[in-house]
N, C-alpha and C. Protein backbone atom coordinates (compact mmCIF):
# COMPACT_ATOMS: atom_id res chain seq x y z
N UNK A 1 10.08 141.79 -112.26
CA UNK A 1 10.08 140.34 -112.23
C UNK A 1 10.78 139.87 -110.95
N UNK A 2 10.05 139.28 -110.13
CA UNK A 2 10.67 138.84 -108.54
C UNK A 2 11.75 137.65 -109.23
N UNK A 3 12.97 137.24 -108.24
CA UNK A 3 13.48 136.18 -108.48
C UNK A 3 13.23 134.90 -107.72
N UNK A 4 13.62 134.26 -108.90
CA UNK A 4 13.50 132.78 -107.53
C UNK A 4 14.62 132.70 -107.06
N UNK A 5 14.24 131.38 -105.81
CA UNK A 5 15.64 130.83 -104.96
C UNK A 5 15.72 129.44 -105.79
N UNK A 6 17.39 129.17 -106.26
CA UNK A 6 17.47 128.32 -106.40
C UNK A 6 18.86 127.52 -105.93
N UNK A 7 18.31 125.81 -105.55
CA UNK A 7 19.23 125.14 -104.76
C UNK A 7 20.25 124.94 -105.47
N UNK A 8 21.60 124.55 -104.98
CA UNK A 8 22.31 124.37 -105.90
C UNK A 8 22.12 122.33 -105.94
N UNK A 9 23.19 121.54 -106.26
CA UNK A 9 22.84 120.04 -105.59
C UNK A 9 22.99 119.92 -105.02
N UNK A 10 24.27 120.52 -103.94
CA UNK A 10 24.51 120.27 -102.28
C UNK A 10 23.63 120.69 -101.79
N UNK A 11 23.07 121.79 -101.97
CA UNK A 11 22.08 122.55 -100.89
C UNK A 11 20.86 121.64 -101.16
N UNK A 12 20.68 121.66 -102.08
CA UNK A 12 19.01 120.46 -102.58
C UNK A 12 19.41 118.80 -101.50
N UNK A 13 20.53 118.46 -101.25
CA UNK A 13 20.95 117.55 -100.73
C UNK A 13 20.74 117.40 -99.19
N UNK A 14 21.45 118.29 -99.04
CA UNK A 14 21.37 119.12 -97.54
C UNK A 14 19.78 119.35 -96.89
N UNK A 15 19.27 120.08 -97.56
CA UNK A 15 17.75 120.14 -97.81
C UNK A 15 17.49 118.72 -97.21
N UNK A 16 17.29 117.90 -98.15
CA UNK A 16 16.48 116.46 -98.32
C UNK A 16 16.95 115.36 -97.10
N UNK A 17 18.20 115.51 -96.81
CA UNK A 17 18.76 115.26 -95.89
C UNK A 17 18.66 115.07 -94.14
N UNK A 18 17.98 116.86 -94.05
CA UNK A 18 17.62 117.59 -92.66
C UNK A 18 16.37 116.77 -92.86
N UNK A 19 15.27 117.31 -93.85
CA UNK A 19 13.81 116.88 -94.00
C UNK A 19 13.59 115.29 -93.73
N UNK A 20 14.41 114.09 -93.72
CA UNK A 20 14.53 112.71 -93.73
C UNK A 20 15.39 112.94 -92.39
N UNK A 21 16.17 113.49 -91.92
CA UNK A 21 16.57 113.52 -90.26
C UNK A 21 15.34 113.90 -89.14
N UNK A 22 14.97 115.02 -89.69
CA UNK A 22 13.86 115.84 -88.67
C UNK A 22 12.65 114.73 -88.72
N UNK A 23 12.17 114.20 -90.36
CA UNK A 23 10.75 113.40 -90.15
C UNK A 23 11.24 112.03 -89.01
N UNK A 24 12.32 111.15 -89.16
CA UNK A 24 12.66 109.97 -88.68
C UNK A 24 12.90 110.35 -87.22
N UNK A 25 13.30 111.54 -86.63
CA UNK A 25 13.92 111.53 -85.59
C UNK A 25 12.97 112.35 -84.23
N UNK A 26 11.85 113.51 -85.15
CA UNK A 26 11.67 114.11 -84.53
C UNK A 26 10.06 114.47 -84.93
N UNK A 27 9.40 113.81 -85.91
CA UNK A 27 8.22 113.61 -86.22
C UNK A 27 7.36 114.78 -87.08
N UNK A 28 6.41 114.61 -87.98
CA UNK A 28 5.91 115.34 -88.56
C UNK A 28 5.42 116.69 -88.65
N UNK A 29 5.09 117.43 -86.89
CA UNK A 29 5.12 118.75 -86.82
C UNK A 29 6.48 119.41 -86.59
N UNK A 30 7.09 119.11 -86.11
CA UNK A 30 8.60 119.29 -86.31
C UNK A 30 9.52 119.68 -87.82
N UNK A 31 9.07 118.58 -88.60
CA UNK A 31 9.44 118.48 -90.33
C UNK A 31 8.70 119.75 -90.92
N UNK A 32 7.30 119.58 -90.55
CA UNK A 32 6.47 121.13 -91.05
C UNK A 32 6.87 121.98 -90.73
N UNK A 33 6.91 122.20 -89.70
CA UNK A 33 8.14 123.58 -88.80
C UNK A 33 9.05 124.14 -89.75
N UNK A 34 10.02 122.76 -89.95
CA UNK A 34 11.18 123.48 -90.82
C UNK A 34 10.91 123.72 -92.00
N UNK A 35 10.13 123.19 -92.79
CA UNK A 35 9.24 123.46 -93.77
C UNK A 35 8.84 124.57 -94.19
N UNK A 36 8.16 124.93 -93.33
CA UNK A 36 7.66 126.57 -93.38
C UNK A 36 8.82 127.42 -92.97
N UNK A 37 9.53 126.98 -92.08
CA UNK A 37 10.33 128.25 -92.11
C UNK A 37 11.50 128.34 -93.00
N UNK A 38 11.21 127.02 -93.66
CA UNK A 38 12.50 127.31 -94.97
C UNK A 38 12.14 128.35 -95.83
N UNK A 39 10.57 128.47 -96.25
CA UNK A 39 9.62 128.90 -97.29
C UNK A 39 9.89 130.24 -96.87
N UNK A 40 9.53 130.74 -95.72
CA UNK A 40 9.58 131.92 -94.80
C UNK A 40 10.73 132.66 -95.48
N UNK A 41 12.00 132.30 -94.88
CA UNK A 41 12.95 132.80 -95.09
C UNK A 41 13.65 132.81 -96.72
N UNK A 42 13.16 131.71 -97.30
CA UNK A 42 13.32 131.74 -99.20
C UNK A 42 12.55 133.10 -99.64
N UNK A 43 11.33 133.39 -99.10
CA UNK A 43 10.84 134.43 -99.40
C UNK A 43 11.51 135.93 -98.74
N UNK A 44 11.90 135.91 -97.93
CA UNK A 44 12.84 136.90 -97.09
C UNK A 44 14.01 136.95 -97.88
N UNK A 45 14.35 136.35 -98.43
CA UNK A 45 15.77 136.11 -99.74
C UNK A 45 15.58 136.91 -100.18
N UNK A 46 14.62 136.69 -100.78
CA UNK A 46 14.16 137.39 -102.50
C UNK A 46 13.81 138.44 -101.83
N UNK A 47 13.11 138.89 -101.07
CA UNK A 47 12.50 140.39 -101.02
C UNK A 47 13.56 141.44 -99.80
N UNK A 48 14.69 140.91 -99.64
CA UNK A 48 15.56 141.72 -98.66
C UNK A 48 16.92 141.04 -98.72
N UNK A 49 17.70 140.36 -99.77
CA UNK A 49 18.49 139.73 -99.94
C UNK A 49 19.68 140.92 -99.17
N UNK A 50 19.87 142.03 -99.11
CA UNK A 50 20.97 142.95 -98.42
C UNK A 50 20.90 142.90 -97.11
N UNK A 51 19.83 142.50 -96.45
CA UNK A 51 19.81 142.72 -95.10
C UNK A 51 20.34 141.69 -94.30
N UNK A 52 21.36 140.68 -95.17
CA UNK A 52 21.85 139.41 -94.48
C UNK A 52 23.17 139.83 -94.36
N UNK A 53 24.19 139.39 -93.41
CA UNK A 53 25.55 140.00 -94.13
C UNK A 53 26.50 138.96 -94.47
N UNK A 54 28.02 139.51 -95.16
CA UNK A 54 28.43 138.97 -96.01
C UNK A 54 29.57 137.86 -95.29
N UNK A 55 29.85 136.90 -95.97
CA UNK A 55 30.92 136.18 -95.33
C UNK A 55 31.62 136.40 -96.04
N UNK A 56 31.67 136.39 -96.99
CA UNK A 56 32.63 136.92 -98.17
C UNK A 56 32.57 138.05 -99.16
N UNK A 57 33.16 138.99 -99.27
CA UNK A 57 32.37 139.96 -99.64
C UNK A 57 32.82 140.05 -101.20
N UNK A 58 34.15 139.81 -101.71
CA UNK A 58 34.68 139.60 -102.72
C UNK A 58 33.67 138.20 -103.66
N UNK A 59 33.58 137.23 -103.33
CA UNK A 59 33.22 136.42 -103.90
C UNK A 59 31.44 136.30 -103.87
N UNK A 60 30.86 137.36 -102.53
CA UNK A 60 29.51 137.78 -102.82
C UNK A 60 28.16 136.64 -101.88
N UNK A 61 29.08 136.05 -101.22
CA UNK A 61 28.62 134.93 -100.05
C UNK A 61 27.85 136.01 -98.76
N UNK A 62 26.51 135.46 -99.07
CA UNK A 62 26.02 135.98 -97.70
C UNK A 62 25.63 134.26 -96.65
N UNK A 63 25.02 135.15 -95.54
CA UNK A 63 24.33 133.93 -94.12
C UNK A 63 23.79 134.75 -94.08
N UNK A 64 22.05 133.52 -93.74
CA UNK A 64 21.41 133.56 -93.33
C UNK A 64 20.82 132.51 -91.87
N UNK A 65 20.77 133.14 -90.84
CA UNK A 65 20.58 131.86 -89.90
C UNK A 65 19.15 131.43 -89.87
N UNK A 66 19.11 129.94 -90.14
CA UNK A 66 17.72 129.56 -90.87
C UNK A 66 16.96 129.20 -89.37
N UNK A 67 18.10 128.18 -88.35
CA UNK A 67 17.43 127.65 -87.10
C UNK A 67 18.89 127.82 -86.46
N UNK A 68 18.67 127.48 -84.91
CA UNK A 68 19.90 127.38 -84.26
C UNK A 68 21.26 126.41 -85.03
N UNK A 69 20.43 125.70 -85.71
CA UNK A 69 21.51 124.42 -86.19
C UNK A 69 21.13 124.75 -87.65
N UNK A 70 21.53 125.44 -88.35
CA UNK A 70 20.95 125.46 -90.06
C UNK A 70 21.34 126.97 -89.95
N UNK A 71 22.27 127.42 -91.24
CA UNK A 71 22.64 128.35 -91.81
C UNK A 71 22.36 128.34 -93.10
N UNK A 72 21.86 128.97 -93.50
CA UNK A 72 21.69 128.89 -95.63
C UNK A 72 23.18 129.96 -96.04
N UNK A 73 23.89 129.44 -96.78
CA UNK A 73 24.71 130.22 -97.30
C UNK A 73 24.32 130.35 -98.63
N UNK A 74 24.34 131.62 -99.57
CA UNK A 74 23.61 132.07 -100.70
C UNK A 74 24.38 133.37 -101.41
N UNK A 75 24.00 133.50 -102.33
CA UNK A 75 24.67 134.28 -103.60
C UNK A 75 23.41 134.78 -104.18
N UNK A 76 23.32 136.30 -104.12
CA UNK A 76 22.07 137.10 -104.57
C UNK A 76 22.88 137.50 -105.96
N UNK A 77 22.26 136.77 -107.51
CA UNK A 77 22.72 137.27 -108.49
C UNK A 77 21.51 138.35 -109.10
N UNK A 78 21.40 138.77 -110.00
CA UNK A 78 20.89 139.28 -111.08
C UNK A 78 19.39 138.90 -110.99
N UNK A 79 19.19 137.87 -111.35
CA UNK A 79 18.21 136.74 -111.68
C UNK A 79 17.34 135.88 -110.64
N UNK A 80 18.71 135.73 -109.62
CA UNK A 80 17.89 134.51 -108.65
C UNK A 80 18.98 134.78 -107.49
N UNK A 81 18.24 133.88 -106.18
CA UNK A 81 18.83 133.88 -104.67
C UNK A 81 19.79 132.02 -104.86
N UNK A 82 20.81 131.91 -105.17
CA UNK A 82 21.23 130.95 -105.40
C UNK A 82 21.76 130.09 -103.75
N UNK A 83 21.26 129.38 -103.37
CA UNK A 83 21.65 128.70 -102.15
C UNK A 83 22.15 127.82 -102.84
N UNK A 84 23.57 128.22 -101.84
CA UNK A 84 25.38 127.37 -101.92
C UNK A 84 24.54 125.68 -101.10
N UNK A 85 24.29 125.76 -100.15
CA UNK A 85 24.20 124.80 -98.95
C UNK A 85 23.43 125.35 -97.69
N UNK A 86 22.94 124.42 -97.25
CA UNK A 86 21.96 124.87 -95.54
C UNK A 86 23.24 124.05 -94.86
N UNK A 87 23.80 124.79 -94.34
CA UNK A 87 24.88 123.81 -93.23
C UNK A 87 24.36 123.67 -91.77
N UNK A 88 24.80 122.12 -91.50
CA UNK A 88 24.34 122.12 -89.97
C UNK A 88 25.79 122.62 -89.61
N UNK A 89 25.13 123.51 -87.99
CA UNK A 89 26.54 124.34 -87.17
C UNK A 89 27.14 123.53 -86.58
N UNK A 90 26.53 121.99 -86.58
CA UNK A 90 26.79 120.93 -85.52
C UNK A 90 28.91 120.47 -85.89
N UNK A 91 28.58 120.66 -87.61
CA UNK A 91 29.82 120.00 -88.21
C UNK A 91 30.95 120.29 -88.05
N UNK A 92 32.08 119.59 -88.27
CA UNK A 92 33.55 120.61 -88.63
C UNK A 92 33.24 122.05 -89.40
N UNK A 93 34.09 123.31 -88.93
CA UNK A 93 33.60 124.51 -89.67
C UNK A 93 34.34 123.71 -90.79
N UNK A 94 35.34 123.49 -91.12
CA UNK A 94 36.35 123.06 -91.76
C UNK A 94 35.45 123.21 -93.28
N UNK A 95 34.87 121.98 -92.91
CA UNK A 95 33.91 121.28 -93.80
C UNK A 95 33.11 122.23 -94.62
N UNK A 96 32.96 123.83 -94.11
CA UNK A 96 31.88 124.43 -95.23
C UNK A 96 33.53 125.15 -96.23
N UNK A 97 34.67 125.45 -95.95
CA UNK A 97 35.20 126.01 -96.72
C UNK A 97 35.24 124.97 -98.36
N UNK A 98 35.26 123.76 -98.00
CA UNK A 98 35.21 123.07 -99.38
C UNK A 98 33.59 123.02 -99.98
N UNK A 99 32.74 123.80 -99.12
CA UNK A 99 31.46 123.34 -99.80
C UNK A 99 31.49 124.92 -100.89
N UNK A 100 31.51 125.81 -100.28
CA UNK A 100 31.15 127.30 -101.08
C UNK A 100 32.79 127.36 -100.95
């Protein structure tokens, strides 16, 4: 039984967020772009979740670098590829220790 990826609400946020930045700012093949390569790499989750490495190894936090500016941070359980958040690199690092 393959697993799914699933968002958590920040990351679903984050998500919806980029997708309403990229369409307003940078236009519809652009938005598809990231689109697909979200899909791309959701599927690269699930079928090679070890080949990312760990930020945390105790608590089980991997990265994945999605684009130059977009990191998916994620938790490969049992069941499913759980994405913590897509962080932009743009931000305070500060800012991801309170997210994951």
């Amino acid at each position: 039984m393959a697993k799914e990826v699933i968002l958590t609400p920040i990351a679903q946020i984050n998500y919806e967020d980029i997708i309403e930045y990229l369409l307003n700012n940078w236009g519809l093949r652009v938005t598809n772009n990231f689109i697909d390569r979200f899909e791309k790499i959701s599927e690269l989750l699930v079928e090679n979740p070890e080949i990312f490495p760990f930020i945390n190894k105790a608590q089980q936090i991997q990265k994945c670098v999605l684009t130059k500016h977009n990191i998916i941070y994620f938790k490969n359980t049992r069941v499913a590829i759980k994405i913590l958040t897509v962080f932009d690199t743009r931000q305070n690092p500060d800012k991801l220790s309170s997210i994951i």
